[in-house]
Protein backbone atom coordinates (compact mmCIF):
# COMPACT_ATOMS: atom_id res chain seq x y z
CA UNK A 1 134.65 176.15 95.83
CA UNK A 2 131.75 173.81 95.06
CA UNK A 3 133.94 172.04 92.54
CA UNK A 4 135.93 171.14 95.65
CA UNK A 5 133.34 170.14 98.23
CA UNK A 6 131.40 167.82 95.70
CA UNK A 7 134.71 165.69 94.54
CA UNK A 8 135.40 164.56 98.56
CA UNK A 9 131.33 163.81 99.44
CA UNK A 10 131.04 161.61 95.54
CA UNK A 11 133.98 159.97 97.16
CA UNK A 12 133.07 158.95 100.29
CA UNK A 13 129.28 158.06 98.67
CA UNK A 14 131.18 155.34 97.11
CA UNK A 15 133.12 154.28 99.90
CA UNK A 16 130.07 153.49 101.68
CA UNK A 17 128.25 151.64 98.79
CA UNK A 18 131.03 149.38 97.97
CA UNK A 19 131.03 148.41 101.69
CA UNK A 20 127.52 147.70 102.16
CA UNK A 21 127.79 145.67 98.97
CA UNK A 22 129.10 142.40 100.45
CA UNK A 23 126.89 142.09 103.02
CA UNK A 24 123.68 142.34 100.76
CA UNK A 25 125.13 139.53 97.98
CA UNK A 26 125.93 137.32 101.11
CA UNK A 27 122.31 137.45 102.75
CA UNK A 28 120.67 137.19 99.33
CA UNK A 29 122.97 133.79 98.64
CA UNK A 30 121.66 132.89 101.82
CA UNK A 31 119.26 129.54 101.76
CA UNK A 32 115.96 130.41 103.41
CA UNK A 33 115.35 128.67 106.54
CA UNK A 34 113.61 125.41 106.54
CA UNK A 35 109.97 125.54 107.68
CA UNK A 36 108.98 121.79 107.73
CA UNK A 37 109.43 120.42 111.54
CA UNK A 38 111.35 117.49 111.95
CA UNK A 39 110.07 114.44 111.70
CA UNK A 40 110.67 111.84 113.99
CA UNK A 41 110.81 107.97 113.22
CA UNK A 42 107.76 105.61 113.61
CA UNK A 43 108.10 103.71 116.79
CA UNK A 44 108.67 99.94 116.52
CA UNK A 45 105.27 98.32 117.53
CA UNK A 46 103.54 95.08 117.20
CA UNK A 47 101.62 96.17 113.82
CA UNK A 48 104.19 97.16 110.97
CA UNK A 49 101.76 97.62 108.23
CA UNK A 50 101.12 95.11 105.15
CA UNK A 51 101.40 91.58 106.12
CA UNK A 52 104.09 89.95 107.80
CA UNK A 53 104.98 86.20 107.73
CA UNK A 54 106.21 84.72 111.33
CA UNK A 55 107.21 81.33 112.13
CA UNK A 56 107.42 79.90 116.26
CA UNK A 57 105.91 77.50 118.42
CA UNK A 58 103.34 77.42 120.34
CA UNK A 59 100.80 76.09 123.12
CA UNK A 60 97.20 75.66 123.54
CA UNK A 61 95.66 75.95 126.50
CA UNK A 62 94.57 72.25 126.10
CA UNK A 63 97.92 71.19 125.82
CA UNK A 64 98.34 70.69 122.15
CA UNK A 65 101.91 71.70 121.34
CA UNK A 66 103.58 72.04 117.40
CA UNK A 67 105.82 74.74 115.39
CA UNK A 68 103.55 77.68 114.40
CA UNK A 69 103.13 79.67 111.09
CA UNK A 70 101.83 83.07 111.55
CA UNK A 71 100.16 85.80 109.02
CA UNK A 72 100.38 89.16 110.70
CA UNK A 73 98.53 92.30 109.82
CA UNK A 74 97.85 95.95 111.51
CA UNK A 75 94.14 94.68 112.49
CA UNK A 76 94.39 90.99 113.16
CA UNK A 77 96.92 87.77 113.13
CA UNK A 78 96.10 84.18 112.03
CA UNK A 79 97.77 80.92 113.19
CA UNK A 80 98.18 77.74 112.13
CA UNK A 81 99.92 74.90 114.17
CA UNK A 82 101.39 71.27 113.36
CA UNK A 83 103.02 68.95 115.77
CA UNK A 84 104.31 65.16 115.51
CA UNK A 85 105.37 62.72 118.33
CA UNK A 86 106.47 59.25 117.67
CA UNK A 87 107.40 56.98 120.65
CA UNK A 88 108.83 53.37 120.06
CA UNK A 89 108.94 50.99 123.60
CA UNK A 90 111.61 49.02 124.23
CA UNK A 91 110.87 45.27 125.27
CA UNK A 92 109.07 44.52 121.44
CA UNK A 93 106.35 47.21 123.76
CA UNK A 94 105.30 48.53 120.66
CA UNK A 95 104.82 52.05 119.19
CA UNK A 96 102.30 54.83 118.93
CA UNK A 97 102.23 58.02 116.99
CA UNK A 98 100.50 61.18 117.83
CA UNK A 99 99.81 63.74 115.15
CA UNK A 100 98.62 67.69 116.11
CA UNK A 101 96.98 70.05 114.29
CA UNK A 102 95.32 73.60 114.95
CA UNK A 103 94.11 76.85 113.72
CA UNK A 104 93.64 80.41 115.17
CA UNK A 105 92.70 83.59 114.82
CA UNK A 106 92.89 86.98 116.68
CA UNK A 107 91.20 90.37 116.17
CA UNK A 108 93.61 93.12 117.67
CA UNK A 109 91.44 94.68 120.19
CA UNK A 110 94.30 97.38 121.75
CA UNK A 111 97.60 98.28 120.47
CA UNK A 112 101.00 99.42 122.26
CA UNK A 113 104.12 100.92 120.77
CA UNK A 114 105.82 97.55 121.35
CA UNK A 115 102.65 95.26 122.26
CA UNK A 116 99.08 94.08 121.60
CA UNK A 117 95.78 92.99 123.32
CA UNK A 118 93.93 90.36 120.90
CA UNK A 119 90.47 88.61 121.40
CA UNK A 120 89.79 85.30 119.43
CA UNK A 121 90.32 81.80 119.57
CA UNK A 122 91.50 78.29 118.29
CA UNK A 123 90.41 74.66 117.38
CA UNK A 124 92.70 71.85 117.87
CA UNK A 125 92.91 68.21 116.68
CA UNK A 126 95.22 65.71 117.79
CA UNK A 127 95.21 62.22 116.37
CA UNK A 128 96.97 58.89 117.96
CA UNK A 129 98.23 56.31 116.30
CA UNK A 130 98.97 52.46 118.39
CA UNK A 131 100.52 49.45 117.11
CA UNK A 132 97.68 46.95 116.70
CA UNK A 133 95.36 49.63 114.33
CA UNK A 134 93.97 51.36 117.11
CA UNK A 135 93.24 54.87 117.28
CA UNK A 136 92.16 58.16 119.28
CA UNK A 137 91.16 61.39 117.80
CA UNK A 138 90.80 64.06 120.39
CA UNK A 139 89.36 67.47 119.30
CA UNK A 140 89.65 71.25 121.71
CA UNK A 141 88.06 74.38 121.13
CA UNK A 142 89.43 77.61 122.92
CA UNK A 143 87.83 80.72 123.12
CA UNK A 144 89.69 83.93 124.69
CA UNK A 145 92.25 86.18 124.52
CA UNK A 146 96.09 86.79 124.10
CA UNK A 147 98.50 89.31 124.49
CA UNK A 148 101.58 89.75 122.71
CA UNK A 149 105.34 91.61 123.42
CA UNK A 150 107.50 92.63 120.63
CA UNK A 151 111.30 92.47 122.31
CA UNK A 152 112.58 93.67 118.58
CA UNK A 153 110.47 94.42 115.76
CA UNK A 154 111.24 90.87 114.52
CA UNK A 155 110.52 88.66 117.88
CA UNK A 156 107.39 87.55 119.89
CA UNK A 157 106.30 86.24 122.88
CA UNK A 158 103.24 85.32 123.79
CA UNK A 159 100.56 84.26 126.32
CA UNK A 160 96.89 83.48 126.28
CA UNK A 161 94.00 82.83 128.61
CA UNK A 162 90.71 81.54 128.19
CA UNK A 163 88.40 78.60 128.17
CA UNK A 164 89.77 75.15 126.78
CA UNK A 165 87.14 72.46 125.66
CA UNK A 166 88.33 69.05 124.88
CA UNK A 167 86.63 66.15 124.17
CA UNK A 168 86.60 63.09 121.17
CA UNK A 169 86.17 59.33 121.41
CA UNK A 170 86.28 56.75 124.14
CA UNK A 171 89.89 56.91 124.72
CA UNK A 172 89.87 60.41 125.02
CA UNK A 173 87.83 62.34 127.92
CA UNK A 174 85.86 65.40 127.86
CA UNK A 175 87.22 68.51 130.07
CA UNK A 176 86.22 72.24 130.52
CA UNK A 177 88.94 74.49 131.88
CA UNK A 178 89.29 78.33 132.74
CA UNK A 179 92.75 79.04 132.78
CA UNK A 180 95.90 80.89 131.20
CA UNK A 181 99.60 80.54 130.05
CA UNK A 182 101.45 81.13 133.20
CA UNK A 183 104.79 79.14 133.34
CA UNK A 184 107.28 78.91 130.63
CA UNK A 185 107.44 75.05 130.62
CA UNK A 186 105.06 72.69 129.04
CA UNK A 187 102.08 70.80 131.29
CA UNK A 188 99.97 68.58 131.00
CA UNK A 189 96.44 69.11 129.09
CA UNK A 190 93.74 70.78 131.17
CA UNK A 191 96.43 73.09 133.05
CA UNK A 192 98.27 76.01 132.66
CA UNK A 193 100.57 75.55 129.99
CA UNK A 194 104.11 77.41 128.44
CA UNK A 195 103.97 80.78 126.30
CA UNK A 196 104.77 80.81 123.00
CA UNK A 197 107.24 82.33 120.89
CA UNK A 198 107.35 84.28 117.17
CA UNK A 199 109.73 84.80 114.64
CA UNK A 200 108.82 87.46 111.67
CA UNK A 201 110.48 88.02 108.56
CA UNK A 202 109.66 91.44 107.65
């Protein structure tokens, strides 16, 4: 009698043991779930880290106009500017060349996700050439601030305002202005003049 009760209950032991089997092997095979949080990607702002090289044009507020090379970093940008204009009159009216040159350099006082706030300045020279030997050399200084917008991580514009001092030799007169970058088309010196524009190669 016990013979037969203990065959049918080793029987059914089994049954359930191979059953429950699967189910362990399949949650031990399991991968444990990831506990690192998702990181999401930087945002594309105006400071990438390292040094970036730009190229552009650009305006003083005095007026001096030229293509631009820039030297971008997270803390502060450096530019340097170089123009040439040659004119030729018709009429044997004779010539004159005019040759820019200027320098700047901007502490990054506030930062966006896609712009920046800098304070700073620049010093411009521009030198004129007329037929006949004569000469003009014309020299501004311009203390202030600019603020840049990055449209892509690669592209600039930019505007400035501040205080442009000019001055040089007789042919050239001295000026103060208070004023900013407000239109997007050149002017003449001593008003507001055109933004300027950036390219980087990062």
């Amino acid at each position: 009698m016990k013979k037969t009760l203990l065959v049918p209950s080793l029987l059914g032991g089994l049954i359930v043991c191979s059953a429950a089997a699967p189910a362990l092997a399949q949650d031990a095979n399991q991968p444990p779930p990831s506990s690192a949080p998702m990181t999401a990607p930087p945002p594309s702002g105006s400071s990438m880290g390292g040094g970036a090289i730009g190229i552009g044009a650009e305006q003083f507020l005095s007026g001096l106009t030229g293509g631009e090379f820039v030297y971008d970093t997270s803390m502060f940008h450096v530019e340097a500017m170089l123009g040439y204009d040659h004119v030729s009159r018709a009429n044997n009216g004779g010539s004159s060349s005019d040759f820019t040159f200027g320098v700047a350099g901007w502490y990054h006082l506030a930062r966006g996700s896609n712009a920046d706030f800098s304070i700073g300045g620049g010093v411009g020279l521009i030198y004129s050439s007329f037929v006949g030997g004569t000469s003009s050399t014309g020299f501004a200084i311009e203390p202030g601030a600019e603020a840049r917008i990055f449209l892509s991580p690669n592209f600039a514009l930019n505007g400035r305002v501040g205080i442009a001092i000019t001055t040089g030799d007789n042919m050239a007169p001295t000026t103060l202005t208070i004023g900013g970058q407000t239109t997007s088309s050149a002017a003449t010196a001593g008003a507001a003049t055109g933004f300027g524009f950036t390219y980087f190669f990062r």
